[in-house]
Protein backbone atom coordinates (compact mmCIF):
# COMPACT_ATOMS: atom_id res chain seq x y z
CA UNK A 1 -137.86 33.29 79.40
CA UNK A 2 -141.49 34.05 77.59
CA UNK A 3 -140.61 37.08 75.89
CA UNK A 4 -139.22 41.01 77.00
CA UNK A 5 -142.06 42.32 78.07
CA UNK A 6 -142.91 40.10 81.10
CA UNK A 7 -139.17 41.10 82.37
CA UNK A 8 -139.73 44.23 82.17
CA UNK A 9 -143.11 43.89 84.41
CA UNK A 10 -142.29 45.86 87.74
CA UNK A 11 -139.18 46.89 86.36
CA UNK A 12 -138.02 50.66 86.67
CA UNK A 13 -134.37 50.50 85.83
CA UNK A 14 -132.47 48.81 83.41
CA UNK A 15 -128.88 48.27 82.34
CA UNK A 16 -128.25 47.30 78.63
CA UNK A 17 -124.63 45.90 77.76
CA UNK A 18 -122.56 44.16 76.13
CA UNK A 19 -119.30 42.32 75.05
CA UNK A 20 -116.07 44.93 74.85
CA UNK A 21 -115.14 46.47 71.39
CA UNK A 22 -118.80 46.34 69.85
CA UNK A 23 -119.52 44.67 65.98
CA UNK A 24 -122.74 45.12 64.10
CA UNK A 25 -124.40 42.44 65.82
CA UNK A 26 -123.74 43.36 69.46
CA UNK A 27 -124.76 46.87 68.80
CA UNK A 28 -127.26 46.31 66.93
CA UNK A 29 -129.13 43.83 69.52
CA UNK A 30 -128.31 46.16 71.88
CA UNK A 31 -130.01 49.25 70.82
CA UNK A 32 -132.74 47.38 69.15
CA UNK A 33 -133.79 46.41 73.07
CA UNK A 34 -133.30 50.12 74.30
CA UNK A 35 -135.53 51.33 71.17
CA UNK A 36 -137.79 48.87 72.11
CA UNK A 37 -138.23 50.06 76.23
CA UNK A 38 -137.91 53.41 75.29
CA UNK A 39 -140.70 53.31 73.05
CA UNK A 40 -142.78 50.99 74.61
CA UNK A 41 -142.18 51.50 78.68
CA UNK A 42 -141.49 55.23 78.95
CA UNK A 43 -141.97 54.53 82.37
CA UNK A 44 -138.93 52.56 82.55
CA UNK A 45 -135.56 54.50 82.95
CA UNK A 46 -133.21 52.31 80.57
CA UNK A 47 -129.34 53.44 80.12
CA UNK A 48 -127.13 51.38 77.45
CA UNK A 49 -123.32 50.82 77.92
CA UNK A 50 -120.91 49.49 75.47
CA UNK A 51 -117.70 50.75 74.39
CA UNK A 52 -117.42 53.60 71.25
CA UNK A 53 -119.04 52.06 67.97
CA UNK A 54 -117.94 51.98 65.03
CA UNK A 55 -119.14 55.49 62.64
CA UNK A 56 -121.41 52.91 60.36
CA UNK A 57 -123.84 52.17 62.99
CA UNK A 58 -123.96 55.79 64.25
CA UNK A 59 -127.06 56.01 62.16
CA UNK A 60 -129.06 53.73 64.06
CA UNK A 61 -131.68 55.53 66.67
CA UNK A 62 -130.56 56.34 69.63
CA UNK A 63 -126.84 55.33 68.81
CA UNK A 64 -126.48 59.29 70.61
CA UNK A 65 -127.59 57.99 73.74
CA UNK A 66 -125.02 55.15 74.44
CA UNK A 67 -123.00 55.32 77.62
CA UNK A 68 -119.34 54.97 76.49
CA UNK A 69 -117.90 54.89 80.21
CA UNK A 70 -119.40 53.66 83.56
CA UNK A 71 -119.26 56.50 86.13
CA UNK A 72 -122.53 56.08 87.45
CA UNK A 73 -122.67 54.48 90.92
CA UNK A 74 -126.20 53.41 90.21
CA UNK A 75 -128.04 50.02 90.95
CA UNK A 76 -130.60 48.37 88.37
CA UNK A 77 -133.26 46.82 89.16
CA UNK A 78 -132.46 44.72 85.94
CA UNK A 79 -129.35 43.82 83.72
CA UNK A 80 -130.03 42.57 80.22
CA UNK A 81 -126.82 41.25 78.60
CA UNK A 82 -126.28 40.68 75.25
CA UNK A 83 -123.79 38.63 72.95
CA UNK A 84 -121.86 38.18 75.31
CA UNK A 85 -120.31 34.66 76.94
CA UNK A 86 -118.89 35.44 79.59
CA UNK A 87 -118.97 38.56 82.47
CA UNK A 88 -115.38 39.46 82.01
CA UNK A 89 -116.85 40.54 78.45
CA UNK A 90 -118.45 43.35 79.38
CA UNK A 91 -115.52 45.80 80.01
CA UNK A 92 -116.16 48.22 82.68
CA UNK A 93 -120.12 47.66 82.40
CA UNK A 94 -119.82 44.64 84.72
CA UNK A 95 -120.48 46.50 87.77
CA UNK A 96 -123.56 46.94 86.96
CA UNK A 97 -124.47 43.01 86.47
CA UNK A 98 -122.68 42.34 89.14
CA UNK A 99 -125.07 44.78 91.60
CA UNK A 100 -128.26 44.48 89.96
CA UNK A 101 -130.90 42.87 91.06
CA UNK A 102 -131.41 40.55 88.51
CA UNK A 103 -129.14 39.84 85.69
CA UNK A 104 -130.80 38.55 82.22
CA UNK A 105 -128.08 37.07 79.19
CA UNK A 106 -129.41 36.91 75.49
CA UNK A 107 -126.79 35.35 73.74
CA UNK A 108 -126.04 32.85 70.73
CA UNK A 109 -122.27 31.85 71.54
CA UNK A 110 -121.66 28.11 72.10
CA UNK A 111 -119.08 29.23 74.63
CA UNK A 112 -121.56 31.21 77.08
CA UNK A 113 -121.51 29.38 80.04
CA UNK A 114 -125.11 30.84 81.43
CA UNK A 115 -123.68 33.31 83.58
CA UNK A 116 -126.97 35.31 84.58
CA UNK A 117 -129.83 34.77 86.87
CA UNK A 118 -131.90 33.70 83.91
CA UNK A 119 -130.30 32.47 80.29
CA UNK A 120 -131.55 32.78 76.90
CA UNK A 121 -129.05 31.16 75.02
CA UNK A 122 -129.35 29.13 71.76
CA UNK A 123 -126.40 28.69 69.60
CA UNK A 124 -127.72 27.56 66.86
CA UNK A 125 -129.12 30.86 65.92
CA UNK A 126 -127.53 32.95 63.66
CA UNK A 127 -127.38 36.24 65.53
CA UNK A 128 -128.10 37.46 69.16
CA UNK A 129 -130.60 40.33 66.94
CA UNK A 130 -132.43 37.45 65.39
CA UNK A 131 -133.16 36.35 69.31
CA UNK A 132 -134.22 39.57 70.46
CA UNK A 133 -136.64 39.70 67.08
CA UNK A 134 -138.05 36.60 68.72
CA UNK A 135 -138.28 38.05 72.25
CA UNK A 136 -140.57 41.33 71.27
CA UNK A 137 -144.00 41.11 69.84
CA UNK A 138 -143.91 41.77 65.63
CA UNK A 139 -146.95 44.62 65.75
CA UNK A 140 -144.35 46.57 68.43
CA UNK A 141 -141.04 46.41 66.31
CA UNK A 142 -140.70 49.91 64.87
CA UNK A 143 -139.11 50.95 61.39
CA UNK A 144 -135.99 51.89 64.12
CA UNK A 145 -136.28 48.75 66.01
CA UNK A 146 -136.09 46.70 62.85
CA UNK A 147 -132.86 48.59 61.69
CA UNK A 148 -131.43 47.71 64.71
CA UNK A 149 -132.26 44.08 64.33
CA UNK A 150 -131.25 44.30 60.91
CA UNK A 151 -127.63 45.19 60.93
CA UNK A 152 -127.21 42.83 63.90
CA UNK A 153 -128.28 40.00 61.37
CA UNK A 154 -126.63 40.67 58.40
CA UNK A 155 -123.38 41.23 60.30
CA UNK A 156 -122.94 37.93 61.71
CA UNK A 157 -124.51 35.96 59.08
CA UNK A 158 -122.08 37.91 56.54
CA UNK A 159 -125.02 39.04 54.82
CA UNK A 160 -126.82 35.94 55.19
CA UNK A 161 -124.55 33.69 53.46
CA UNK A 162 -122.80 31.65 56.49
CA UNK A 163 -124.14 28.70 57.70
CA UNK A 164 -125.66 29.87 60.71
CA UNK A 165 -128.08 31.51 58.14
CA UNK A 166 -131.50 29.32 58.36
CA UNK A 167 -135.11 29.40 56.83
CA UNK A 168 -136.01 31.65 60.34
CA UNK A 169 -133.56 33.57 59.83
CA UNK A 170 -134.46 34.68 56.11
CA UNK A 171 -138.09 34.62 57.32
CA UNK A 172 -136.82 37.04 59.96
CA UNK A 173 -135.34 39.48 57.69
CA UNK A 174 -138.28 39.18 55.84
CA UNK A 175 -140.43 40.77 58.47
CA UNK A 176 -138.26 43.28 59.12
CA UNK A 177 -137.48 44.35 54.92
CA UNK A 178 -141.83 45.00 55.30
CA UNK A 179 -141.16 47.47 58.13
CA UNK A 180 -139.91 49.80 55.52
CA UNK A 181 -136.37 49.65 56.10
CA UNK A 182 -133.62 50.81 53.42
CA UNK A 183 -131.87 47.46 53.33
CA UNK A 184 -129.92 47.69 50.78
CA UNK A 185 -128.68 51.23 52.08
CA UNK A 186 -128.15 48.72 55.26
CA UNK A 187 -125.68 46.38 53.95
CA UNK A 188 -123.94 48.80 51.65
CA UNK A 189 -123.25 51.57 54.00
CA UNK A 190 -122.37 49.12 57.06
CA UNK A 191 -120.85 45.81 55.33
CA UNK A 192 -119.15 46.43 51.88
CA UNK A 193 -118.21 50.40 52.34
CA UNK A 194 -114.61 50.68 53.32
CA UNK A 195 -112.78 53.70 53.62
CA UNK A 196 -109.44 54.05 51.60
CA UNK A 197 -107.29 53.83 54.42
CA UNK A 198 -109.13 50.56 55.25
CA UNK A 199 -108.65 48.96 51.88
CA UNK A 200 -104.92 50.17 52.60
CA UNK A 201 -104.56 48.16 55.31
CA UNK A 202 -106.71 45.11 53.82
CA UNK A 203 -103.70 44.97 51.16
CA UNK A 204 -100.61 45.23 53.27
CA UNK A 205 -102.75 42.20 55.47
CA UNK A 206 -102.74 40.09 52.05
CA UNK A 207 -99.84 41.11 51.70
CA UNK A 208 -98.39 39.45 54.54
CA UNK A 209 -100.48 36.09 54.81
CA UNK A 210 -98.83 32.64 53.80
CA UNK A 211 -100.20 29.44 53.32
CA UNK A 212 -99.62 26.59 56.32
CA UNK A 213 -100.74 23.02 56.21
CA UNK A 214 -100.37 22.38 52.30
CA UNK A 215 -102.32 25.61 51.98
CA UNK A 216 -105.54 24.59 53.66
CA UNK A 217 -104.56 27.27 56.63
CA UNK A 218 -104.14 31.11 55.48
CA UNK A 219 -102.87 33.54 58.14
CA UNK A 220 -102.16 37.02 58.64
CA UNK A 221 -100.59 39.37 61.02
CA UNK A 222 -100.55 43.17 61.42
CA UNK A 223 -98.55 45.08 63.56
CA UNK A 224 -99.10 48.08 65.86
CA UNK A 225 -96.45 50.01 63.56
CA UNK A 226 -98.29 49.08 60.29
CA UNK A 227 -102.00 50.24 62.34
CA UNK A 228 -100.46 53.34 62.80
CA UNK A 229 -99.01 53.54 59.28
CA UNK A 230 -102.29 53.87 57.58
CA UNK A 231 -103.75 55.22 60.80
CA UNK A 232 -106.43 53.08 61.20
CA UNK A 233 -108.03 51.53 64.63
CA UNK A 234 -108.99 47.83 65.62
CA UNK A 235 -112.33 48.30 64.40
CA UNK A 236 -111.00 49.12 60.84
CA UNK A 237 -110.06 45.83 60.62
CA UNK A 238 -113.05 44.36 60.66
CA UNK A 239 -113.62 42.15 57.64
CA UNK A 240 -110.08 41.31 56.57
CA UNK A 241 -110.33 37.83 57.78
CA UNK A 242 -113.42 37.14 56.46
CA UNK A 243 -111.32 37.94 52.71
CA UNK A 244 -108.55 35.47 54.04
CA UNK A 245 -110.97 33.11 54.47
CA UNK A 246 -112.90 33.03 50.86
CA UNK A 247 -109.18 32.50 49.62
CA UNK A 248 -109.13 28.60 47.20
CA UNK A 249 -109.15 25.49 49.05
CA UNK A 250 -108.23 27.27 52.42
CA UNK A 251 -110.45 25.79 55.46
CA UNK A 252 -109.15 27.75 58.18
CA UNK A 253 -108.30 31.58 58.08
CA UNK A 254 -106.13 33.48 61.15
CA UNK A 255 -105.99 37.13 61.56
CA UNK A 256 -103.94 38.95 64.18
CA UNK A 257 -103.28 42.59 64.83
CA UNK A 258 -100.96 43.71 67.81
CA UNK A 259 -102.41 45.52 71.03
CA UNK A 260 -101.04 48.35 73.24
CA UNK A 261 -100.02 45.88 75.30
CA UNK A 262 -98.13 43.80 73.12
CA UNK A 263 -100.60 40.76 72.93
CA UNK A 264 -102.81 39.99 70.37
CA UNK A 265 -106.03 39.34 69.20
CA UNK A 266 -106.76 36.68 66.86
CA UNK A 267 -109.90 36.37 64.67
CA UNK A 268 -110.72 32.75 63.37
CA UNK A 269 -112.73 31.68 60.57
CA UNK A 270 -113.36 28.15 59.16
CA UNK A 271 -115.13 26.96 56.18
CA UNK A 272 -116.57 23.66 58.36
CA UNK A 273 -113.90 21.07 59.04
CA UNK A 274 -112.89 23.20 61.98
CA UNK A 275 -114.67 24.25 64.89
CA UNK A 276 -112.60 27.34 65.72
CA UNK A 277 -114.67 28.09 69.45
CA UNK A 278 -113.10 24.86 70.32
CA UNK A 279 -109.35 26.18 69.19
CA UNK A 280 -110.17 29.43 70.64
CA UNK A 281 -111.12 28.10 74.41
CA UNK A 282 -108.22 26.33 74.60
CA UNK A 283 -107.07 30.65 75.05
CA UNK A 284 -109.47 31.44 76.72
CA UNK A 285 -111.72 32.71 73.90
CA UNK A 286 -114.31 31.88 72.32
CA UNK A 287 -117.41 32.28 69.81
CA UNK A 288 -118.92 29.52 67.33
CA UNK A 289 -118.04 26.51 65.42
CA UNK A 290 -117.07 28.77 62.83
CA UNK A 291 -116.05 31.82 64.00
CA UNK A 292 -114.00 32.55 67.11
CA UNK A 293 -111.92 34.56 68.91
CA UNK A 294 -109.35 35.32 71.71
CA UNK A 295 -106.36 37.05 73.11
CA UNK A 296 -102.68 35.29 73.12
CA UNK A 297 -99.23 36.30 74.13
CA UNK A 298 -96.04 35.70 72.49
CA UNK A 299 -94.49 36.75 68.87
CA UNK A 300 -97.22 36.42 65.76
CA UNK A 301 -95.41 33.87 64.46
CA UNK A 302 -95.51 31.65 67.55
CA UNK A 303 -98.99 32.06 67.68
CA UNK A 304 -100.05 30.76 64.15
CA UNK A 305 -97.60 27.89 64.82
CA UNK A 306 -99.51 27.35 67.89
CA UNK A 307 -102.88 27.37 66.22
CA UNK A 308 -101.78 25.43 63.02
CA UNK A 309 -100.48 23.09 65.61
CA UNK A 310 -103.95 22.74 67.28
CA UNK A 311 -105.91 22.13 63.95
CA UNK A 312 -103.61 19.22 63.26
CA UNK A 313 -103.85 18.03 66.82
CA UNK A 314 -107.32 17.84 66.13
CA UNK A 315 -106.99 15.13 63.21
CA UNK A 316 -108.14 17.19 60.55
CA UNK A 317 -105.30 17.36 58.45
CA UNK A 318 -104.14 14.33 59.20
């Protein structure tokens, strides 16, 4: 794959998704690409589906016209999916990769296992934004575009300070800070801003975190009755494990809040001796070296067993 604009030759219908309860760098990535056919091919009828986004990116263009459910019996002529590993990732929006006509993935997870007709997936970069910045020419990435791109980027490079940050990716952001963006405004508004009822909830999660593994492992657990307590929603939680994780001499941080359903999903961070996508496929998850993902069954405190289990399994503590 050259770049977006040869897909998009002969092209008059396009599907834009991506993985299931959207962060800053899968919507950002995502609307950055229907900016950019929207301003560029007007001739090209592009719809974008993801799930409801969180109120800090509702300021990005066109976050109005995002398709929050999948009625629409329609067939693309194209499928662009983005940060996303794997099809069952896409929610309900799989239906339409699975009847388009061709089926494109843009992706940066070291789990993704090339699922789409064509594949542009590197790892190593920092953000699935800082690969669509690569895949559109500079002169045609608007002040809006570069917003877009922006938030992806400084989302899942925690403001450019993990190490999936490199000398492109500053050079990157660097290109897009000339476009005229506010991006300071940018990281403010959509990284360190919490509401009080989120900084509620980040305490009673300190609150109940222990130590494991002669404190090198920090994990925490919240429950569906202490979501609804300070009446906040999965994607209010976004964040608290990255605190666990800056906590002395800790290398691996856990978080887990409780589901409908009685499962529960479990964020993991590491500060490098761990490479949490490898703990988080053995659950089916997934994600990068450093930060992973995935669903598990059973009782919280099973599960961090489990997991603190698996890091020593994996001779790092040893």
């Amino acid at each position: 794959m050259k770049d977006l604009a040869s897909e998009l030759a002969q092209v008059k219908t396009v599907a834009i998704a991506g993985h299931v309860r959207p962060d800053g760098d899968c919507t950002g990535s995502c609307l950055a690409t229907y900016n950019y056919i929207t301003a560029w091919f007007p001739e090209i009828q592009a719809d974008v589906y993801l799930e409801p986004i969180p109120n800090i990116f509702k300021f990005l263009a066109h976050a109005d016209k995002i398709h929050n459910s999948c009625e629409s019996d329609q067939v693309y002529d194209l499928c662009i999916v983005q940060d996303c590993g794997d099809a069952g990732r896409l929610g309900d929006a799989v239906r339409y990769f699975n009847t388009a006509k061709k089926t494109i993935c843009i992706d940066h997870h070291v789990s993704n296992d090339s699922f789409a007709d064509e594949n542009y997936i590197f790892p190593q970069a920092s953000s699935t934004s800082e690969l669509i910045f690569e895949l559109i020419e500079k002169e045609k990435i608007t002040k809006e575009i570069a917003e877009c791109i922006y938030v992806g980027m400084v989302h899942d490079t925690g403001v450019f300070q993990y190490s999936c940050t490199s000398a492109k990716t500053m050079n990157a952001a660097g290109v897009l800070m000339e476009k005229g963006i506010n991006f300071s405004k940018i990281v403010d508004d959509t990284f360190y801003t919490k509401t009080f009822a989120q900084n509620k909830i980040l305490g009673q999660a300190l609150l109940n975190s222990s130590l494991f593994l002669d404190g090198r492992v920090i994990a925490s657990a919240v429950t569906r009755e202490e979501m609804e307590r300070y009446q906040v929603l999965p994607k209010h939680l976004e964040g608290i494990v990255s605190q666990l994780r800056v906590t002395k001499d800790v290398e691996l941080a856990i978080f887990l809040y409780e589901n409908a359903d009685k499962s529960w999903k479990v964020s993991l961070r590491s500060n490098g001796k761990v490479n949490v996508a490898e703990l988080a496929m053995k659950y089916q998850g997934g994600g990068h070296e450093r930060a992973a993902g995935a669903t598990m069954e059973g009782s919280s405190e099973e599960i961090i067993a489990a997991l603190c289990r698996d890091a020593q399994g994996a001779g790092v503590y040893e």
